[in-house]
Every structure is written in C-alpha cells, then in structure tokens.
PDB file of N, CA and C in Angstrom:
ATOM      1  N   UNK A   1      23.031 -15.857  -8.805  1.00  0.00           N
ATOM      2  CA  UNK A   1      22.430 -16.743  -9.824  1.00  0.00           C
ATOM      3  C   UNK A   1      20.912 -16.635  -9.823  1.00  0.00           C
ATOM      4  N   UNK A   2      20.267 -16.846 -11.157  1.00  0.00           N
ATOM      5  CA  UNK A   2      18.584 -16.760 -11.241  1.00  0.00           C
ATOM      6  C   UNK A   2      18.500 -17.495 -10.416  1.00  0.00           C
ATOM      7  N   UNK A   3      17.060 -17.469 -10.041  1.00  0.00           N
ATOM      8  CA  UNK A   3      16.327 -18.666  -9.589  1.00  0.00           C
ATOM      9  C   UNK A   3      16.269 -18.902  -7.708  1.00  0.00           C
ATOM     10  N   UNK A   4      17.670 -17.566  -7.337  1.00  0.00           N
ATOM     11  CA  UNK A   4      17.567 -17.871  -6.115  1.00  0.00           C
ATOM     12  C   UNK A   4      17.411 -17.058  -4.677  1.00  0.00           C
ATOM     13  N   UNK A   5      16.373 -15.529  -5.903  1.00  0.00           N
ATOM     14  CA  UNK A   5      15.627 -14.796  -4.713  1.00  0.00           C
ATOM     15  C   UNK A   5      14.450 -15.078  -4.250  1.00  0.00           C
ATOM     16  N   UNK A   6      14.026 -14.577  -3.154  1.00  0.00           N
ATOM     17  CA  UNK A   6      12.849 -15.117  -2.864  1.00  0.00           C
ATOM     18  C   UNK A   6      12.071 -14.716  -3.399  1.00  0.00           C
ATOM     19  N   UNK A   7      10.765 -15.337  -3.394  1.00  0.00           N
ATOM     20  CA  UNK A   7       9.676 -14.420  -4.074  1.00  0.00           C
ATOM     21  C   UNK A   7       8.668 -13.593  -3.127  1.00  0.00           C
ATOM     22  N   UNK A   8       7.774 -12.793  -3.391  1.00  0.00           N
ATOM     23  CA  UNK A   8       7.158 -11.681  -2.550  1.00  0.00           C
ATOM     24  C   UNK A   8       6.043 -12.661  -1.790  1.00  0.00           C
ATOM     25  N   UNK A   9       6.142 -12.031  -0.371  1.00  0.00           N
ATOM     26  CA  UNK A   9       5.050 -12.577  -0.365  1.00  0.00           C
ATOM     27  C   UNK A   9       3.811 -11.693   0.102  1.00  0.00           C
ATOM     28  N   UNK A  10       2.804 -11.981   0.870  1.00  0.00           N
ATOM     29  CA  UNK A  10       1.827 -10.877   0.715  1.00  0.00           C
ATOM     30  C   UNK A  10       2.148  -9.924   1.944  1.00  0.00           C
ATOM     31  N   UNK A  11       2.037  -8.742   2.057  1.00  0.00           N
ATOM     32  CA  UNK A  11       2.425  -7.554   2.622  1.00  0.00           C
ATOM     33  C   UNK A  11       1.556  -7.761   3.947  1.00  0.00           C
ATOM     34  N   UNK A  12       1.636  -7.682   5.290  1.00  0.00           N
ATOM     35  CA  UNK A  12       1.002  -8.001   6.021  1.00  0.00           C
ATOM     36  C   UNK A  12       1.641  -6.731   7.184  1.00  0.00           C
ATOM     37  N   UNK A  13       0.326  -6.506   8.299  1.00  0.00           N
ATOM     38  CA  UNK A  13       0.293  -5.382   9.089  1.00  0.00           C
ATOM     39  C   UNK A  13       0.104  -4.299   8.392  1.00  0.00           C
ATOM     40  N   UNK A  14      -0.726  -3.665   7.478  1.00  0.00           N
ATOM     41  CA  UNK A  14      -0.904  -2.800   6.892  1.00  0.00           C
ATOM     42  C   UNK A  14      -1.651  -1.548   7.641  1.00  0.00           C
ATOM     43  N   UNK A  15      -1.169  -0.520   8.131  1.00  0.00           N
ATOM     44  CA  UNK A  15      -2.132   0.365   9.199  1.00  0.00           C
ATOM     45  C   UNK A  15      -2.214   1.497   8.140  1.00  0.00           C
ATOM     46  N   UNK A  16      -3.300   2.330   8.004  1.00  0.00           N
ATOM     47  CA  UNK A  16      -3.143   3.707   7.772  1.00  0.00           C
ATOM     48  C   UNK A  16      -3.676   4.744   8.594  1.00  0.00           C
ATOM     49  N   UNK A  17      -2.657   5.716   9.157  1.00  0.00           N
ATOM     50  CA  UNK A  17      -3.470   6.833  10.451  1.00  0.00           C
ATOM     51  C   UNK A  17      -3.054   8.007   9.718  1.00  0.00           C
ATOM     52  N   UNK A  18      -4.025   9.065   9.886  1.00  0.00           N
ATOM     53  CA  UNK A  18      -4.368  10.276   9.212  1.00  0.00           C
ATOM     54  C   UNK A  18      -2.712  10.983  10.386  1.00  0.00           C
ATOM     55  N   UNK A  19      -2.079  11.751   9.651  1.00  0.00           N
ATOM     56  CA  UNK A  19      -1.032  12.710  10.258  1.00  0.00           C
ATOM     57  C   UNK A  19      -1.286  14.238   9.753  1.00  0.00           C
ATOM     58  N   UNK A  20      -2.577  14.532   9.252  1.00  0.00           N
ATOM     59  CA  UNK A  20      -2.784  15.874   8.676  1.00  0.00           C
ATOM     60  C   UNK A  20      -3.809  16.037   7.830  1.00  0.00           C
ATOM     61  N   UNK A  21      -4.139  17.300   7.638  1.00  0.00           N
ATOM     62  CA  UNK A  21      -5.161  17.478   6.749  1.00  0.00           C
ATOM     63  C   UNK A  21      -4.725  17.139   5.595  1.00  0.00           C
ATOM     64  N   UNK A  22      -5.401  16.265   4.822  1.00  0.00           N
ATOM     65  CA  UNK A  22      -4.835  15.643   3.677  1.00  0.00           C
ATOM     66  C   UNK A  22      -4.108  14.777   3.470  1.00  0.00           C
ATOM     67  N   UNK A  23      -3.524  13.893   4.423  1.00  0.00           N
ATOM     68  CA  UNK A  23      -2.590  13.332   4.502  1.00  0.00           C
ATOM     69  C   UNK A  23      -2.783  12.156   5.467  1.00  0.00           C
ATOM     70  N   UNK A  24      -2.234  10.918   4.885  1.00  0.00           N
ATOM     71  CA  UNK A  24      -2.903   9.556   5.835  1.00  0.00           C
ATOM     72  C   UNK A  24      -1.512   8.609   5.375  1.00  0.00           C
ATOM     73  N   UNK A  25      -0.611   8.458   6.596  1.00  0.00           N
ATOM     74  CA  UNK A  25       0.635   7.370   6.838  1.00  0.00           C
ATOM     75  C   UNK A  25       0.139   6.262   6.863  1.00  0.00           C
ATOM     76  N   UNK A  26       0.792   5.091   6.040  1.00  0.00           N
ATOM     77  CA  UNK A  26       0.804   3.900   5.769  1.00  0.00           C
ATOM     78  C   UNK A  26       1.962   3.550   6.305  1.00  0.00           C
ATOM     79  N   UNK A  27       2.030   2.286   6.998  1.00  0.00           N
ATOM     80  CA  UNK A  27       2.736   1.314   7.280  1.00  0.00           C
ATOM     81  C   UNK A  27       2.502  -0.299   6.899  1.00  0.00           C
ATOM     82  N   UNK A  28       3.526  -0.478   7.089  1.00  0.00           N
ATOM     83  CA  UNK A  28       3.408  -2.525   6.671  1.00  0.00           C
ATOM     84  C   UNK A  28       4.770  -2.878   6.959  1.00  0.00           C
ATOM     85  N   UNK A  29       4.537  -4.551   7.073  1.00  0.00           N
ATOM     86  CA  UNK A  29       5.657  -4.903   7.675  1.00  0.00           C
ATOM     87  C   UNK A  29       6.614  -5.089   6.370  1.00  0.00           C
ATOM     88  N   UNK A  30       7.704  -5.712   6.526  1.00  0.00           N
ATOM     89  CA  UNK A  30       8.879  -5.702   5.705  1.00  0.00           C
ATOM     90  C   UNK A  30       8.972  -6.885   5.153  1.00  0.00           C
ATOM     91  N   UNK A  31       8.906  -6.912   3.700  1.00  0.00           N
ATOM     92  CA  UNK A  31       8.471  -8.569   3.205  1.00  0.00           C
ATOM     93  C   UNK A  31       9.894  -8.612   2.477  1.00  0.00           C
ATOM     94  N   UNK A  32      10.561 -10.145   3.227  1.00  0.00           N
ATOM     95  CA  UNK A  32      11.985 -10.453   3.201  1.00  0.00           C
ATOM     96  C   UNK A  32      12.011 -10.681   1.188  1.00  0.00           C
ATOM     97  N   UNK A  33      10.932 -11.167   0.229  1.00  0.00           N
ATOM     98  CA  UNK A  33      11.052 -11.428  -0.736  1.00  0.00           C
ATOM     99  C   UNK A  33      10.739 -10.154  -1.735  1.00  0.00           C
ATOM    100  N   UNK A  34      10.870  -9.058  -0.841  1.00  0.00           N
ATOM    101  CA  UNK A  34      10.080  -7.598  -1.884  1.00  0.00           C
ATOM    102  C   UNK A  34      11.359  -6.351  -1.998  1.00  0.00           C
ATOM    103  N   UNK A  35      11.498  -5.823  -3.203  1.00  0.00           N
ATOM    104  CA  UNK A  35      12.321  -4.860  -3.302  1.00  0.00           C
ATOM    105  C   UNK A  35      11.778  -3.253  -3.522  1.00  0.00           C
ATOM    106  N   UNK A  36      10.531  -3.831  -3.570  1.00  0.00           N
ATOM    107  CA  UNK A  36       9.933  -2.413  -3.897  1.00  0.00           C
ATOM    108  C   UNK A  36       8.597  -2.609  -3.408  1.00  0.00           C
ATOM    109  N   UNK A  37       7.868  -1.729  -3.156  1.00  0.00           N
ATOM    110  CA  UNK A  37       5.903  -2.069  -2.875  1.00  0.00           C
ATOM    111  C   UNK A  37       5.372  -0.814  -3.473  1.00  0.00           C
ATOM    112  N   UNK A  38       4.745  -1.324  -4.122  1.00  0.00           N
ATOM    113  CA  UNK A  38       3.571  -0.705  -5.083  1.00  0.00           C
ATOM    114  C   UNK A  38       2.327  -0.302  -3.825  1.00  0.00           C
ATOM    115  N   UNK A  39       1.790   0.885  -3.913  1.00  0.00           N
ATOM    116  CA  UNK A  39       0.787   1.425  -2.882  1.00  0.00           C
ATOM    117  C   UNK A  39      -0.402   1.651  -4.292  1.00  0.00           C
ATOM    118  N   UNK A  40      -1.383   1.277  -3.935  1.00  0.00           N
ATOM    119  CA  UNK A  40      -2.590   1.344  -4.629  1.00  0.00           C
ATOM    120  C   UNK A  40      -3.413   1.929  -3.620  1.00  0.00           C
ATOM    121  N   UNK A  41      -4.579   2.390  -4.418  1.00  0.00           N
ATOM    122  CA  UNK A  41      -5.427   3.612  -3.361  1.00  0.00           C
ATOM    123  C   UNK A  41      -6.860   3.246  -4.241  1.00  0.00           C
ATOM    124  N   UNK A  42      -8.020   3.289  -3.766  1.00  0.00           N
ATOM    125  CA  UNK A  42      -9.229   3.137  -3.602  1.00  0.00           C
ATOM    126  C   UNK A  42     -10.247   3.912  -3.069  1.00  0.00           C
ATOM    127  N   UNK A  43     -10.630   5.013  -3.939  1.00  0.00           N
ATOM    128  CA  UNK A  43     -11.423   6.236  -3.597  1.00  0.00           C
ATOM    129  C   UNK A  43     -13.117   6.007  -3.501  1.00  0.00           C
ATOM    130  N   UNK A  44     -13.254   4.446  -3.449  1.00  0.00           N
ATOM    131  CA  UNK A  44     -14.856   4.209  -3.365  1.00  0.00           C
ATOM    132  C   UNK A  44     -14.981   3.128  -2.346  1.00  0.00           C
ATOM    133  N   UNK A  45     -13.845   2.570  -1.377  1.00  0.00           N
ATOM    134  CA  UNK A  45     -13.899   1.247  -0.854  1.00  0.00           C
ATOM    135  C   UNK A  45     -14.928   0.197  -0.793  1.00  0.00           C
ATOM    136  N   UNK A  46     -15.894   1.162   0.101  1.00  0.00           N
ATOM    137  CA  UNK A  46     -17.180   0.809   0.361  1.00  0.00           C
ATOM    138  C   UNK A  46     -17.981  -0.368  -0.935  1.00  0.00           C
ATOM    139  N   UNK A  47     -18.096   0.538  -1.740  1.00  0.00           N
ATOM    140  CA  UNK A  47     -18.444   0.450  -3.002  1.00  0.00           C
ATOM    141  C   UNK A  47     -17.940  -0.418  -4.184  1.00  0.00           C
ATOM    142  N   UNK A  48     -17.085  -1.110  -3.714  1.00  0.00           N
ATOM    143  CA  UNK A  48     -16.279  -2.362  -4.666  1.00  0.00           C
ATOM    144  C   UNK A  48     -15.616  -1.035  -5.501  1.00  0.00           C
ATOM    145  N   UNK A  49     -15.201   0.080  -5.296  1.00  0.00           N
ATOM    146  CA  UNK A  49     -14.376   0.586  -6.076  1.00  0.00           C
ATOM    147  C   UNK A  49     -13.227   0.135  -6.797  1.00  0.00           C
ATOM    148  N   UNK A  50     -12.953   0.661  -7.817  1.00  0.00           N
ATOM    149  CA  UNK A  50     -11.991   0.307  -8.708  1.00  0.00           C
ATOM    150  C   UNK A  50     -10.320   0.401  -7.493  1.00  0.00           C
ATOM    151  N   UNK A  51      -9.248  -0.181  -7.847  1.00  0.00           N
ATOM    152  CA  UNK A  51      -8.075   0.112  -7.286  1.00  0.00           C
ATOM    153  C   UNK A  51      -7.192   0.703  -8.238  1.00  0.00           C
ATOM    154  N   UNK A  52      -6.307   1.383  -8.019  1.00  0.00           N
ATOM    155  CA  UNK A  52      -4.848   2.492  -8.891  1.00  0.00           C
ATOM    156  C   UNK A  52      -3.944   2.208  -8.083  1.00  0.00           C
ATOM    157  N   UNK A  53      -2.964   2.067  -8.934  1.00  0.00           N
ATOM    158  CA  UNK A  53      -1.345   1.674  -8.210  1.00  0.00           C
ATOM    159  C   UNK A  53      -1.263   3.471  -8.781  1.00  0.00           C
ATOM    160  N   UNK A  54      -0.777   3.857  -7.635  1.00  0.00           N
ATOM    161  CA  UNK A  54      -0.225   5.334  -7.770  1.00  0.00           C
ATOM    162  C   UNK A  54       0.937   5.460  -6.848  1.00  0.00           C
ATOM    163  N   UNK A  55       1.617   4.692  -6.283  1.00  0.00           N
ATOM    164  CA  UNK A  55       3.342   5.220  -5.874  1.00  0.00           C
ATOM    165  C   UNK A  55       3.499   3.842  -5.747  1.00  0.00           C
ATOM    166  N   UNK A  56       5.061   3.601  -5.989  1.00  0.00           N
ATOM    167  CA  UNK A  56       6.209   2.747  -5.320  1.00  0.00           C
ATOM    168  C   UNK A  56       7.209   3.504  -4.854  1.00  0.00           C
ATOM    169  N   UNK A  57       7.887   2.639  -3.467  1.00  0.00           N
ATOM    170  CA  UNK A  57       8.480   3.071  -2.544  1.00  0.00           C
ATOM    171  C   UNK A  57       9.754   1.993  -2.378  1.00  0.00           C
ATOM    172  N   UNK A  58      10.277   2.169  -1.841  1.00  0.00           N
ATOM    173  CA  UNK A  58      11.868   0.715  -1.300  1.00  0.00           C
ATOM    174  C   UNK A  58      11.752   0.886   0.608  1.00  0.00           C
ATOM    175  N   UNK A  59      10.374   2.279   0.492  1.00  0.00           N
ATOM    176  CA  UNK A  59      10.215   2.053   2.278  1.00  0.00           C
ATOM    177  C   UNK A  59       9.206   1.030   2.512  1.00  0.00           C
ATOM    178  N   UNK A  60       9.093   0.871   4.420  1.00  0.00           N
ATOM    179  CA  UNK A  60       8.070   0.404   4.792  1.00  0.00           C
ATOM    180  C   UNK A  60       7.167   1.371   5.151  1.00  0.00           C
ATOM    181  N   UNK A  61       7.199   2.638   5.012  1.00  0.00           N
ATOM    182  CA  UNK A  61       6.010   3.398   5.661  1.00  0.00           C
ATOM    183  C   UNK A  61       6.122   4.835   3.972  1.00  0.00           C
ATOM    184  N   UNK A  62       5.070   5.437   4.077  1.00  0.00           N
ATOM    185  CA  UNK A  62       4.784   6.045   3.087  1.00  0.00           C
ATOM    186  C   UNK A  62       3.558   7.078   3.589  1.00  0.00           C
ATOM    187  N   UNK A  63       3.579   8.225   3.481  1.00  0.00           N
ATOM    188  CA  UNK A  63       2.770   9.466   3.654  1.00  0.00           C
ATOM    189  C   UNK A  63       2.050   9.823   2.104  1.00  0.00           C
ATOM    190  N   UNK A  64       0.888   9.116   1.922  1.00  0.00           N
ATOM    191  CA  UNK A  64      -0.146   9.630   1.121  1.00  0.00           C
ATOM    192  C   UNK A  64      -0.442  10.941   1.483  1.00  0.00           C
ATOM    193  N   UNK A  65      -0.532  11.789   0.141  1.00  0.00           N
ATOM    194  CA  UNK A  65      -1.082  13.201   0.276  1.00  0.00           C
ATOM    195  C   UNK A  65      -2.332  14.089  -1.035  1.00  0.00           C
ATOM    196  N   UNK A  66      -2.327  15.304  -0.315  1.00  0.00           N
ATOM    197  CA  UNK A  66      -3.447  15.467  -1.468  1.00  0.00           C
ATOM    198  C   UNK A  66      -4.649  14.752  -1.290  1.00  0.00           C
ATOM    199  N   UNK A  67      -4.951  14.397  -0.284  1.00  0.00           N
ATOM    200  CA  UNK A  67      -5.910  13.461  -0.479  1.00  0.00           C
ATOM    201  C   UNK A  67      -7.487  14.326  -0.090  1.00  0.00           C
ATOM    202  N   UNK A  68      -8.421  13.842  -0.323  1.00  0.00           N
ATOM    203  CA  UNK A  68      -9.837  15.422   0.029  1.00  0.00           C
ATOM    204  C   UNK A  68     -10.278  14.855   1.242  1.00  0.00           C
ATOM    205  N   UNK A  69     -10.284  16.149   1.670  1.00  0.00           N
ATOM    206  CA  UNK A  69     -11.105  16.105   3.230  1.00  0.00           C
ATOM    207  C   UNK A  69     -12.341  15.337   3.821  1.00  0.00           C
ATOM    208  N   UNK A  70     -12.197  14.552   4.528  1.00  0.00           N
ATOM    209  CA  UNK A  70     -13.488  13.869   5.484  1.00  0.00           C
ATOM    210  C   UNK A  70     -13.666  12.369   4.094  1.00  0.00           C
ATOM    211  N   UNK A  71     -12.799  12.519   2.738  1.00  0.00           N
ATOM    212  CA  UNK A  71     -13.348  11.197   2.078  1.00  0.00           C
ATOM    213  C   UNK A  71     -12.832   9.534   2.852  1.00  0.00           C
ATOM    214  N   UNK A  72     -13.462   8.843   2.600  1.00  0.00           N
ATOM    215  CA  UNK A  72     -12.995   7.428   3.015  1.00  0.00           C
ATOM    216  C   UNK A  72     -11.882   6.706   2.107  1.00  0.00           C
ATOM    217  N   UNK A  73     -10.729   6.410   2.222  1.00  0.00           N
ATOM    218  CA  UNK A  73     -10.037   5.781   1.370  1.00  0.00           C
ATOM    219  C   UNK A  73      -9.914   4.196   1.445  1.00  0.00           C
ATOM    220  N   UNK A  74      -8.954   3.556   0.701  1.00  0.00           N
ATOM    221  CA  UNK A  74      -8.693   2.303   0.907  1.00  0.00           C
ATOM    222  C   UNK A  74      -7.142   1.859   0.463  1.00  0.00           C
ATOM    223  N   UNK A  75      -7.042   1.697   1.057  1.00  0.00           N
ATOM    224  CA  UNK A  75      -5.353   1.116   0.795  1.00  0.00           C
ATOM    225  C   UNK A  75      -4.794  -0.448   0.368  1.00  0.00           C
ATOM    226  N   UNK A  76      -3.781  -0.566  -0.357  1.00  0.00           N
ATOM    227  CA  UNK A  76      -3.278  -1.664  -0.209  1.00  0.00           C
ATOM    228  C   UNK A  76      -1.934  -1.751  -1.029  1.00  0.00           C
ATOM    229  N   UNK A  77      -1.370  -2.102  -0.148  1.00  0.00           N
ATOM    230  CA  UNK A  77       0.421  -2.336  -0.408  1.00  0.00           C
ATOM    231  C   UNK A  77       0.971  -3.873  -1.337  1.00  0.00           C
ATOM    232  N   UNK A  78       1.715  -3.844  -2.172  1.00  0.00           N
ATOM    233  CA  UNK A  78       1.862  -4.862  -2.986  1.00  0.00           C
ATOM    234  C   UNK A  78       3.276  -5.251  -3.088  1.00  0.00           C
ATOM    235  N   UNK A  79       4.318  -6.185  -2.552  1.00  0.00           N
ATOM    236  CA  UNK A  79       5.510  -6.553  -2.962  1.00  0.00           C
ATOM    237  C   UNK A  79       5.988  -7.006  -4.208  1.00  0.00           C
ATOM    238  N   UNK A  80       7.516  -6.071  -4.505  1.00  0.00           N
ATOM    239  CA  UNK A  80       7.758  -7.428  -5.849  1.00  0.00           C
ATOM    240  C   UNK A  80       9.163  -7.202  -5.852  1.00  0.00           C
ATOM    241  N   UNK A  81       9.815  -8.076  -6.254  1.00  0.00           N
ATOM    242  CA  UNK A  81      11.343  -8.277  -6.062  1.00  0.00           C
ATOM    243  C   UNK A  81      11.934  -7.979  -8.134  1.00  0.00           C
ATOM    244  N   UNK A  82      11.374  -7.240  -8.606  1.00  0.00           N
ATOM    245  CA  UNK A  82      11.138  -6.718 -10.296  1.00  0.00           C
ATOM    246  C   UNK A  82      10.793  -7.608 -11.381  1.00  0.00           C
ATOM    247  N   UNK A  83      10.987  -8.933 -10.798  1.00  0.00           N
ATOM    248  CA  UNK A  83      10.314  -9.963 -11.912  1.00  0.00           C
ATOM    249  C   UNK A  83       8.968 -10.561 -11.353  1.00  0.00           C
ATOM    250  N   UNK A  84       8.374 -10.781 -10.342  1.00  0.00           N
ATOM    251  CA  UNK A  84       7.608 -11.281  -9.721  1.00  0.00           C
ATOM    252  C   UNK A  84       6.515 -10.295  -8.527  1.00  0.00           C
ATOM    253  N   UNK A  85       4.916 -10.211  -8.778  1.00  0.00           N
ATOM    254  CA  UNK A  85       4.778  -9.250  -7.448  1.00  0.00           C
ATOM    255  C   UNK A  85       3.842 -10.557  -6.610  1.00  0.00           C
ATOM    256  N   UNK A  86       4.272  -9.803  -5.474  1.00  0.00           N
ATOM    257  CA  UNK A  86       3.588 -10.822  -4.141  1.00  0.00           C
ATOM    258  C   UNK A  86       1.921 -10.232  -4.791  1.00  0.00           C
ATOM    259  N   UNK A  87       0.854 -10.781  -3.186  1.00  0.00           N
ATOM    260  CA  UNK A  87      -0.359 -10.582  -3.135  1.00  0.00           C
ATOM    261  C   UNK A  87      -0.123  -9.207  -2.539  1.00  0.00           C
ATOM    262  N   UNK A  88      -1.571  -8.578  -3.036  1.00  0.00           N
ATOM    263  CA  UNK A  88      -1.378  -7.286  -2.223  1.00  0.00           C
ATOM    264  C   UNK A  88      -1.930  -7.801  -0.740  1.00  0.00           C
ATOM    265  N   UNK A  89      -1.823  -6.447   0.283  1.00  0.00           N
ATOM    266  CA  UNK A  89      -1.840  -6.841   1.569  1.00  0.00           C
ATOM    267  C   UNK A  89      -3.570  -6.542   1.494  1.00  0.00           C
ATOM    268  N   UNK A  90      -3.838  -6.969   2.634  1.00  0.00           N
ATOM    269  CA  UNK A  90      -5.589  -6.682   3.045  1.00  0.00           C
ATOM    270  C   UNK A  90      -5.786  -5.290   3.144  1.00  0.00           C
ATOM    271  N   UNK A  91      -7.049  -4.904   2.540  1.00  0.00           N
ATOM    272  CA  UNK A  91      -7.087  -3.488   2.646  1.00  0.00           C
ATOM    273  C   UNK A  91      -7.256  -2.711   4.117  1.00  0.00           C
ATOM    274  N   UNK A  92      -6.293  -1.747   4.003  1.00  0.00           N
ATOM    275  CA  UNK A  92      -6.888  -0.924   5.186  1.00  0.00           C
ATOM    276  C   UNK A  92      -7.754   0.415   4.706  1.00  0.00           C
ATOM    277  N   UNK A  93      -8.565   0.739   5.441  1.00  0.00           N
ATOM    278  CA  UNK A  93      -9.422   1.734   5.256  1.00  0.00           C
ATOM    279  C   UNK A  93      -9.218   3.012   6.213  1.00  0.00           C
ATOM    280  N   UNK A  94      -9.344   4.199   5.643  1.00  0.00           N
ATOM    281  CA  UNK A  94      -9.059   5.137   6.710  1.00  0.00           C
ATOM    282  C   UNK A  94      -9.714   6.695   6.381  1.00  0.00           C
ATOM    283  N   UNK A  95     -10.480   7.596   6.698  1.00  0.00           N
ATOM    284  CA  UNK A  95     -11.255   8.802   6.632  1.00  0.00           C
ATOM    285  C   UNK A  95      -9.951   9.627   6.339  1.00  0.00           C
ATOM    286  N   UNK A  96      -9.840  10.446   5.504  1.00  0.00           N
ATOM    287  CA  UNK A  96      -8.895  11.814   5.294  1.00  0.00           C
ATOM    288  C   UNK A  96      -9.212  12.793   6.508  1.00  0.00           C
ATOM    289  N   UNK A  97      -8.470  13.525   6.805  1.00  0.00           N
ATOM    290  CA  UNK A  97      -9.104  14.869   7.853  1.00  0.00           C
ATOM    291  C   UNK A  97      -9.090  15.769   6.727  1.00  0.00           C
TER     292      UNK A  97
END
C-alpha cells in the first residue's frame, strides 16, 4: 500500500579512495529508505563548483572512471526510493592518480 515506504534519508559514510589511474571507489553506507543512489561528481570542489548527477547504481560502492590525472574531485551520493530523493551525503573529496 502507498504511503508505507520509507523515505530516503541522507547517505552517510561516504569514502572515496583512488584504485587506479583514473579511477576513484566510492562507498556509503546503505540507506534502509533508498532504492537507488544517484552519484554526482564535482570537477571544481574547491571552487563552489557546479555538481552533475552522472550515474545511478542499486549498489553501495561504485568505481568512478575516466576521470583526469592528479585533478581534485568531489563526490556526493543521493538516495531515493523513485518518488522521493533523500539529502545528498557530505561531500567527499579525493585527487585522481
């Protein structure tokens, strides 16, 4: 019946560690009200850069790729159960190799 999933809530434990040239693993914990998480990426962090939702996943961990060498990124993971999205999680920040 409507009315009686939970709703998202904000994505919390968010790590990102570089596993390759080009390439930086995200993790977060598992939000009991989320069916999917939206990964947004931030190519200026520093800088109040703009944010892009560029993948959803149904995992908790996700391998960003393509990404350019030695840049600084910014991350942040977003829950939503398809009618409703949580807060995104706090950004994590992390250098590309």
């Amino acid at each position: 019946p409507k009315g009686t999933e939970l709703m998202p809530g904000q994505i919390q434990n968010l790590t990102a560690v570089p596993v390759g040239p080009g390439k930086i693993k995200l993790r977060w914990k598992k939000d009991p009200g989320s069916i999917l998480y939206g990964i947004e990426i931030n190519q200026n962090p520093g800088m109040g850069g703009q944010w892009d939702l560029r993948y959803k996943t149904r995992n908790v961990s996700f391998i960003v790729e393509q990404l350019n060498p030695g840049q600084l990124y910014g991350f942040r993971v977003a829950g939503t159960n398809g009618n409703d999205d949580g807060n995104p999680s706090d950004p994590a920040e992390q250098r590309s190799l």
